[in-house]
C-alpha atoms as a PDB file:
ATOM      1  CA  UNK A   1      12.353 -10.585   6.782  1.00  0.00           C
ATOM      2  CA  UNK A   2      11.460 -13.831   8.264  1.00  0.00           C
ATOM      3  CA  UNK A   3       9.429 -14.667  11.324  1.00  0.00           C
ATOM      4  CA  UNK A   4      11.781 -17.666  13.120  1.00  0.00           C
ATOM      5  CA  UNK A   5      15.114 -18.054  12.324  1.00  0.00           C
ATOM      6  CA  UNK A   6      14.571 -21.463  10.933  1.00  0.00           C
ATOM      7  CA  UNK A   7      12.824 -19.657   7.929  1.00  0.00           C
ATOM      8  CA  UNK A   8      16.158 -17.287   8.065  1.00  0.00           C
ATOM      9  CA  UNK A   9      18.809 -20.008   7.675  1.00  0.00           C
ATOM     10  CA  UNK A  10      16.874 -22.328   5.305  1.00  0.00           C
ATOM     11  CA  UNK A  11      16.522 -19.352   2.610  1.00  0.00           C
ATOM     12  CA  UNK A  12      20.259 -18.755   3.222  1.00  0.00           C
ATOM     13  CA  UNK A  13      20.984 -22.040   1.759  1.00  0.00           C
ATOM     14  CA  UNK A  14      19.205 -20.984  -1.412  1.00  0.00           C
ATOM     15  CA  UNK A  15      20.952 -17.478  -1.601  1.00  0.00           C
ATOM     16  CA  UNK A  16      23.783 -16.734  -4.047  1.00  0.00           C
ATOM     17  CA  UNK A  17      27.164 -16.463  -2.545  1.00  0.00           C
ATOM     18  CA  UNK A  18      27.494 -12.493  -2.137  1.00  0.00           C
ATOM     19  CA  UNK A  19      24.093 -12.684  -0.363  1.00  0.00           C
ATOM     20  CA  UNK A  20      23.831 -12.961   3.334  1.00  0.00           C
ATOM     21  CA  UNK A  21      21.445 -13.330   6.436  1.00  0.00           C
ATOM     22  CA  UNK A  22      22.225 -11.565   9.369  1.00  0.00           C
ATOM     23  CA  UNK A  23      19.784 -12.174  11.385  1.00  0.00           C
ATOM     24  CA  UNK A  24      16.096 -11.517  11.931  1.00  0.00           C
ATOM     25  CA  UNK A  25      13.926  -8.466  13.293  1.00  0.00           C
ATOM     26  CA  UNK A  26      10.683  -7.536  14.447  1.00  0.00           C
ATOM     27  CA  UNK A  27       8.502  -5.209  12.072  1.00  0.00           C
ATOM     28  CA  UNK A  28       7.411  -2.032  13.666  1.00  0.00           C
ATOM     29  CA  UNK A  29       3.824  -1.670  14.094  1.00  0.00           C
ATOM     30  CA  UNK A  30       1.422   0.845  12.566  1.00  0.00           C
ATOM     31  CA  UNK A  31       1.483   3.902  14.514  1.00  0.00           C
ATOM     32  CA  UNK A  32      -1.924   6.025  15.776  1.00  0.00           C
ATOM     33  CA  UNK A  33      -1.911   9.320  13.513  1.00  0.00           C
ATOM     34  CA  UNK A  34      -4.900  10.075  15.454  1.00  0.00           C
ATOM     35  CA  UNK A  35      -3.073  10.857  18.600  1.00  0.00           C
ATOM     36  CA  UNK A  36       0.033  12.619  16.942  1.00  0.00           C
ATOM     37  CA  UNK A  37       3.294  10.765  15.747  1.00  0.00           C
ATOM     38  CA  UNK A  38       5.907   8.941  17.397  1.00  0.00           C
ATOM     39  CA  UNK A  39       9.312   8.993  15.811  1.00  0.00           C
ATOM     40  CA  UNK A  40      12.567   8.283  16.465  1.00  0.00           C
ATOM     41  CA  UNK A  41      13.996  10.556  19.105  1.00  0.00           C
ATOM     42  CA  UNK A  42      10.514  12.307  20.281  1.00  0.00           C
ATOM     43  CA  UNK A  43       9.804  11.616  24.007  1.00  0.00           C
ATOM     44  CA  UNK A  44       6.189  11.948  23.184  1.00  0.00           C
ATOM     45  CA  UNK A  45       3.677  12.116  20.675  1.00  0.00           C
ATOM     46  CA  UNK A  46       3.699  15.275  18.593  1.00  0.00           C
ATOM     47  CA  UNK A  47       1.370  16.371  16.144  1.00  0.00           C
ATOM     48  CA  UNK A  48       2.145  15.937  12.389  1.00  0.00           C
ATOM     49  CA  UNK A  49       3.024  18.927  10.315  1.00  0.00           C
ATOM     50  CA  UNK A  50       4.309  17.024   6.971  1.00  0.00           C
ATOM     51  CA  UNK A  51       2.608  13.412   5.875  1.00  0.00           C
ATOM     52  CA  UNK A  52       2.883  11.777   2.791  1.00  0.00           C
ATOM     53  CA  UNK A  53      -0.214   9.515   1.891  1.00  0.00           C
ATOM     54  CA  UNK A  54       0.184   7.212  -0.755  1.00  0.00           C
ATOM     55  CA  UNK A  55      -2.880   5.801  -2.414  1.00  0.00           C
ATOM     56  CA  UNK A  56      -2.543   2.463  -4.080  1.00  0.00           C
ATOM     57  CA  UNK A  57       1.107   2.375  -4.932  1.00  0.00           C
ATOM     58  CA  UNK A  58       1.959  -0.964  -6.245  1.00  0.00           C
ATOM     59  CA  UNK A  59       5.205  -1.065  -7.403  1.00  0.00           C
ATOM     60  CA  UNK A  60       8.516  -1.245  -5.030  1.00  0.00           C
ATOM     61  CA  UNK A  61      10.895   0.837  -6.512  1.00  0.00           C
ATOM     62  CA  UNK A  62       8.409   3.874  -6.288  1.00  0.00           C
ATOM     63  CA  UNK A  63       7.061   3.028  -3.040  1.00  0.00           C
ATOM     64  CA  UNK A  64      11.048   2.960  -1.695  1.00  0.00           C
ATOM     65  CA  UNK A  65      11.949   6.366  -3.946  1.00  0.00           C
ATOM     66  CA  UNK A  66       8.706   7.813  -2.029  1.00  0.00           C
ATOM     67  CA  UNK A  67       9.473   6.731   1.535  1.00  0.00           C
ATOM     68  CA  UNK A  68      13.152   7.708   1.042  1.00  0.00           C
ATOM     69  CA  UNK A  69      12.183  11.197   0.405  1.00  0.00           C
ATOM     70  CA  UNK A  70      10.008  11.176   3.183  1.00  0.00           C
ATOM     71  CA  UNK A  71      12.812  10.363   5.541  1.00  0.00           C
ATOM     72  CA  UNK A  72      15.533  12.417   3.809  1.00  0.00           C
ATOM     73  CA  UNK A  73      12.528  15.790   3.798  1.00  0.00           C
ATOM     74  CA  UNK A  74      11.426  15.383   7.360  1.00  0.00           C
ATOM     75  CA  UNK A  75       8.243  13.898   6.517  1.00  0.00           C
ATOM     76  CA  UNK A  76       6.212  12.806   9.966  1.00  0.00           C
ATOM     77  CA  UNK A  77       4.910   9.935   8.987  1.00  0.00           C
ATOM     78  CA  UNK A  78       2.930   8.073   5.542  1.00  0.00           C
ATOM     79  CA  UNK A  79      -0.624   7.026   5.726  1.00  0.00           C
ATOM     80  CA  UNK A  80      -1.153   4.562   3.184  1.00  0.00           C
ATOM     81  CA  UNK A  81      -4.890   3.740   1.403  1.00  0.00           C
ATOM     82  CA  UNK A  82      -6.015   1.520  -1.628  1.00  0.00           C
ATOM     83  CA  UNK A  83      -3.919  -1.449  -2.482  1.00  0.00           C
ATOM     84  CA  UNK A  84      -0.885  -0.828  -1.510  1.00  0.00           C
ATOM     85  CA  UNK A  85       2.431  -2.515  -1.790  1.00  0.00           C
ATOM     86  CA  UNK A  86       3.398  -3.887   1.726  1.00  0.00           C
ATOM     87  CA  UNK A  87       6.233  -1.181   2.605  1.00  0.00           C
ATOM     88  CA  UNK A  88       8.183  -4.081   4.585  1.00  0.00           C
ATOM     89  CA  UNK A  89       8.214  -5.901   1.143  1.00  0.00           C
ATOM     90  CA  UNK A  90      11.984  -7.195   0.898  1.00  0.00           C
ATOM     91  CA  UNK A  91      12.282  -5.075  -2.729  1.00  0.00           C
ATOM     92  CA  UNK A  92      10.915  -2.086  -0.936  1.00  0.00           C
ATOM     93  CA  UNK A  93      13.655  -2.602   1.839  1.00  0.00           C
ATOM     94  CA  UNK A  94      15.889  -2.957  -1.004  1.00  0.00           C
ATOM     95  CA  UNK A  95      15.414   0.212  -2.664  1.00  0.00           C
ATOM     96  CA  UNK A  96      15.210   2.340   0.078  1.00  0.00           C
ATOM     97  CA  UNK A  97      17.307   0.914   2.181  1.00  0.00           C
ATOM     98  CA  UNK A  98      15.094  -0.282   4.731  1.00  0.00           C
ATOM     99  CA  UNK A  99      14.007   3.066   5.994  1.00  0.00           C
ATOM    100  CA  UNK A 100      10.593   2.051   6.608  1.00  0.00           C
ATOM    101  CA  UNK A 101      12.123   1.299  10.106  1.00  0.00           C
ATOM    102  CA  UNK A 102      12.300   4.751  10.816  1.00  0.00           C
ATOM    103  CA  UNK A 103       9.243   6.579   9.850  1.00  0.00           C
ATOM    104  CA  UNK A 104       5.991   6.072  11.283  1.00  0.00           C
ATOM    105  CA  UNK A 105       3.158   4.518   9.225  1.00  0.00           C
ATOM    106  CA  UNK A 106      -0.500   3.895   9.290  1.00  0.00           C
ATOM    107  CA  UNK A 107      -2.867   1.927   7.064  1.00  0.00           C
ATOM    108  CA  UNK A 108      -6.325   3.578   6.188  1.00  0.00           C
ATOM    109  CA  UNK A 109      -9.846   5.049   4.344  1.00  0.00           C
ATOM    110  CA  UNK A 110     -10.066   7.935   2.464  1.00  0.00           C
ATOM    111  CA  UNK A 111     -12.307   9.419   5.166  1.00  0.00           C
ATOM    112  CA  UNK A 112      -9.768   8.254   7.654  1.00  0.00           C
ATOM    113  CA  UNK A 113      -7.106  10.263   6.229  1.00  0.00           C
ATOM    114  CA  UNK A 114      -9.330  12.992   5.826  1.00  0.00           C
ATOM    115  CA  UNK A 115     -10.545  13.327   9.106  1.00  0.00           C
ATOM    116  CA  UNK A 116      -6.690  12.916  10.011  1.00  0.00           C
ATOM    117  CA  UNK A 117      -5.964  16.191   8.212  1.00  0.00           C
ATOM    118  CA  UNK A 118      -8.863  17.584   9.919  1.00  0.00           C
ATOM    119  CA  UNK A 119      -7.958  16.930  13.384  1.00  0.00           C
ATOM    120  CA  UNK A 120      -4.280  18.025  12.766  1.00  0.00           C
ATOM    121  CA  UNK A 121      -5.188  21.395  10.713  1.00  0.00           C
ATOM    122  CA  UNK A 122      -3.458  19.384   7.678  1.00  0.00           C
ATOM    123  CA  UNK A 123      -3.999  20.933   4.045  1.00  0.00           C
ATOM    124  CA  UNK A 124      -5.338  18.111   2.016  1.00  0.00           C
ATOM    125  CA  UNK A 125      -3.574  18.015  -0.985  1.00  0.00           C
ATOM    126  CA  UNK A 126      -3.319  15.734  -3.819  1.00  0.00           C
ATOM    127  CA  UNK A 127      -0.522  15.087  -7.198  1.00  0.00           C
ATOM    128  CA  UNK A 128      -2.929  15.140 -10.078  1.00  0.00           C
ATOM    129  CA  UNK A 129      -2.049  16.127 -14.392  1.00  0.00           C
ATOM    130  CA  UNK A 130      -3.629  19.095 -15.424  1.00  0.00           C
ATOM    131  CA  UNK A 131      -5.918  17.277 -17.494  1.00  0.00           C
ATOM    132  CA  UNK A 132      -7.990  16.032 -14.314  1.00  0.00           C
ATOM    133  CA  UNK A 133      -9.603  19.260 -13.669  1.00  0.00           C
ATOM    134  CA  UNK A 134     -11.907  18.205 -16.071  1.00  0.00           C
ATOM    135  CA  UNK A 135     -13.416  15.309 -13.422  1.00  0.00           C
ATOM    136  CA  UNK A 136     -16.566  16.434 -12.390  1.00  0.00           C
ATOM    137  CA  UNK A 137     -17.056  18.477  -9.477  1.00  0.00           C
ATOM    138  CA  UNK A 138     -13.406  19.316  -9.202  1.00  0.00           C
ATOM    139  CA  UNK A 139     -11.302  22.571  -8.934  1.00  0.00           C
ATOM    140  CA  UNK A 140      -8.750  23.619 -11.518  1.00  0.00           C
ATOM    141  CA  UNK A 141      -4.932  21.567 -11.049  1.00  0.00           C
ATOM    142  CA  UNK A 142      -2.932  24.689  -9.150  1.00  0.00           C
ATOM    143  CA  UNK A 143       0.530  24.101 -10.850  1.00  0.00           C
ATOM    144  CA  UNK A 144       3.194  23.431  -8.338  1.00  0.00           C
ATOM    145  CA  UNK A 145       5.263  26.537  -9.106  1.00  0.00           C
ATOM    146  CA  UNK A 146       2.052  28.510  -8.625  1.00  0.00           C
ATOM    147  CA  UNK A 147       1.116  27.149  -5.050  1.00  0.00           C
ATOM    148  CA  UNK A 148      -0.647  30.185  -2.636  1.00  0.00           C
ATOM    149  CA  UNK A 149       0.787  30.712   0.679  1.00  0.00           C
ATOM    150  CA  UNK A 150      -0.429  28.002   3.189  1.00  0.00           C
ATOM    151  CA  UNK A 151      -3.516  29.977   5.546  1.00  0.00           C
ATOM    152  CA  UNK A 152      -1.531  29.781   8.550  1.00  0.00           C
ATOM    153  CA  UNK A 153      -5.152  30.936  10.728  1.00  0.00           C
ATOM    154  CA  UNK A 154      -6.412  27.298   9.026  1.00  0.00           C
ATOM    155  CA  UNK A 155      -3.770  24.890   8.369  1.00  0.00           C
ATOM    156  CA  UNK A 156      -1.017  24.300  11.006  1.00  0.00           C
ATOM    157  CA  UNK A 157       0.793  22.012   8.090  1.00  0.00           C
ATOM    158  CA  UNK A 158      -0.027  19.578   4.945  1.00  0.00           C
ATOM    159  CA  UNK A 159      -0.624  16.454   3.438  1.00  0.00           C
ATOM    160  CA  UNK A 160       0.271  15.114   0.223  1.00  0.00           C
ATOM    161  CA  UNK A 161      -1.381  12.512  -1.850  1.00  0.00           C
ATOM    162  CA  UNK A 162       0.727  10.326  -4.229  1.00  0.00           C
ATOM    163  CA  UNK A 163      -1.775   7.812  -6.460  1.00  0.00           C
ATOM    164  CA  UNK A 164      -1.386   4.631  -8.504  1.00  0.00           C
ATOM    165  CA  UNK A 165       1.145   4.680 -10.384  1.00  0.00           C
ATOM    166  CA  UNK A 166      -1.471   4.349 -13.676  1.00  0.00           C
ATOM    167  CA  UNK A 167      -4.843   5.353 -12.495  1.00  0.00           C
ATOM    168  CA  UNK A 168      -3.297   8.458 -10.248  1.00  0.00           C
ATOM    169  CA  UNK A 169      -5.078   9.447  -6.538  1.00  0.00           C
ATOM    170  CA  UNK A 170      -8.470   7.887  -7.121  1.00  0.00           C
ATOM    171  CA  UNK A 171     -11.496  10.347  -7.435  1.00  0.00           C
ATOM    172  CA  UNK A 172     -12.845   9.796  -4.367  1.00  0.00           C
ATOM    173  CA  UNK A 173      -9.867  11.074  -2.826  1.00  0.00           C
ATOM    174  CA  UNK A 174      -8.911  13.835  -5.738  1.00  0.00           C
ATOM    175  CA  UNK A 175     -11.915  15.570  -5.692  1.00  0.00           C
ATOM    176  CA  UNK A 176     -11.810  16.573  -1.770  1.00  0.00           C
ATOM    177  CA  UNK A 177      -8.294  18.007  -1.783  1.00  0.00           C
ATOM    178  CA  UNK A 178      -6.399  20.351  -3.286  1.00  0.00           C
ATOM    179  CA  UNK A 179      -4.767  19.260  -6.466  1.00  0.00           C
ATOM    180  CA  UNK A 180      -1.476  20.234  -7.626  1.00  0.00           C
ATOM    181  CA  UNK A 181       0.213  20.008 -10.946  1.00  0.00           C
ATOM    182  CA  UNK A 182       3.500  19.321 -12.158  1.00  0.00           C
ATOM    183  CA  UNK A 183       3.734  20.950 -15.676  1.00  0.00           C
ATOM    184  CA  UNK A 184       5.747  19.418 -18.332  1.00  0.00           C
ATOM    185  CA  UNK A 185       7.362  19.758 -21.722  1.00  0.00           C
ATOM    186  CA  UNK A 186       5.053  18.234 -24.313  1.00  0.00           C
ATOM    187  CA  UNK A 187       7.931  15.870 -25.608  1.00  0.00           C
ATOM    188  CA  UNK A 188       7.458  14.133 -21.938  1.00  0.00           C
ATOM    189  CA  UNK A 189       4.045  11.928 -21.044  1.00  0.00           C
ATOM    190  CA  UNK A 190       4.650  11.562 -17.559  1.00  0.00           C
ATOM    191  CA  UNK A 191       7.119  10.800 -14.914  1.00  0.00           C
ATOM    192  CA  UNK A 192       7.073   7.943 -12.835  1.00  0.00           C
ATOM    193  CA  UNK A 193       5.039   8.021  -9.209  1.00  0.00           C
ATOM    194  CA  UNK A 194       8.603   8.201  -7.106  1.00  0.00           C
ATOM    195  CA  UNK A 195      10.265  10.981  -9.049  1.00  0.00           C
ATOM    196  CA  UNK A 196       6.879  12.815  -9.759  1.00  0.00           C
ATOM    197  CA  UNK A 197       5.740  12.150  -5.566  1.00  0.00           C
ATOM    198  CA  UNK A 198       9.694  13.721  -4.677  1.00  0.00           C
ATOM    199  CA  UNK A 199       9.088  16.731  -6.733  1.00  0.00           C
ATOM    200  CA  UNK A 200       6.051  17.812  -5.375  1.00  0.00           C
ATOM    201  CA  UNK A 201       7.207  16.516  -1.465  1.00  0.00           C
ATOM    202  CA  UNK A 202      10.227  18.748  -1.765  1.00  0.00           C
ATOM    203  CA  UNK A 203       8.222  21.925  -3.360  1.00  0.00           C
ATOM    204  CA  UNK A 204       6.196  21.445  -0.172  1.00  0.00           C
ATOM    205  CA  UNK A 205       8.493  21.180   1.898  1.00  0.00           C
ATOM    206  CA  UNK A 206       9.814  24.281   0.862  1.00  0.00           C
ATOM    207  CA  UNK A 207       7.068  26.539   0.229  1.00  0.00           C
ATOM    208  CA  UNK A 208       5.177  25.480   3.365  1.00  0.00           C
ATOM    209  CA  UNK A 209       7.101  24.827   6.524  1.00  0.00           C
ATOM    210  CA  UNK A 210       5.829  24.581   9.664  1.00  0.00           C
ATOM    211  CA  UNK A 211       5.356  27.260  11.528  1.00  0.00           C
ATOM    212  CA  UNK A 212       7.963  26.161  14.681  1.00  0.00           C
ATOM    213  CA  UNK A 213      10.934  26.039  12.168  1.00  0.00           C
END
């Protein structure tokens, strides 16, 4: 992504010969959660029933796994916290195909996103190993395939919280949500923050639509 196109053409000359610049274009701008999200195809504002927050994800390939599913799942929108990799990053584009072009995006505080939730009946929630129920002040890890019906008279849809990809969803954050597990065989230590994120996103998905579909 370049800003002029005198940046475009003079990293062309530097770029192998099966590598090619089109041309140049403008980056969206962060979108207002706060007033409902904007998509693609919406003639207004509506209010968001599935976001994905992601909460210091540094490394490209699982920030463009993560915004991939978010797109391919119907996701409204990503709020993104902590230091986070720059989702218009050029290996980001790369490795999910650019479709941070299509889904709206904010940057922001914990409280932020959690008076976000609040304003659009959202159930915080927030990928954590069961081992982190033992942070202080903090509820039992609900595993995934155990997940209660979503309280339709309090929560008009969800969010879900996708950490570091080595520290997790800081505390801050983990202990005001709900936190979900993702159970696995001993002979596994973990799975990586895009494959772990697109479990729990579809589970969601699936066990909680909105109520309109």
């Amino acid at each position: 992504i370049f800003s002029n196109p005198f940046e475009a053409e003079r990293h062309s000359k530097r770029m192998d010969d099966d590598e090619y610049v089109v041309g140049t274009i403008e980056q969206p701008l962060p979108s207002d959660f706060s007033h409902g999200v904007l998509a693609i195809g919406d003639a207004a504002p509506r209010p968001p029933r599935r976001l994905l927050a992601l909460d210091g994800v540094k490394h490209p390939e699982n920030m463009g796994m993560l915004l991939s599913t978010a797109v391919a799942l119907r996701y409204d929108g990503v709020f993104l916290s902590g230091p986070c990799i720059d989702p218009f990053n050029f290996k980001v584009l790369e490795a999910s195909q650019a479709v941070a072009w299509t889904l709206p995006y904010c940057f922001g505080t914990t409280d932020e996103l959690l008076a976000l939730c609040k304003r659009h009946r959202l159930a915080p929630c927030a990928a954590a190993s069961e081992l982190s129920s033992q942070l202080h002040g903090a509820s039992p890890a609900v595993p995934v395939a155990e997940l209660p019906d979503l309280d339709a008279r309090r929560y008009a849809g969800f969010c879900i919280a996708v950490g570091n990809e080595s520290r997790g969803v800081s505390t801050e954050l983990l202990t005001r949500c709900t936190r979900i597990a993702l159970p696995m065989s001993e002979l596994v230590e973990s799975l990586n923050a895009g494959v772990a994120g697109g479990i729990l996103m579809h589970t969601l998905a699936c066990a909680w639509p909105p109520p309109d579909e």
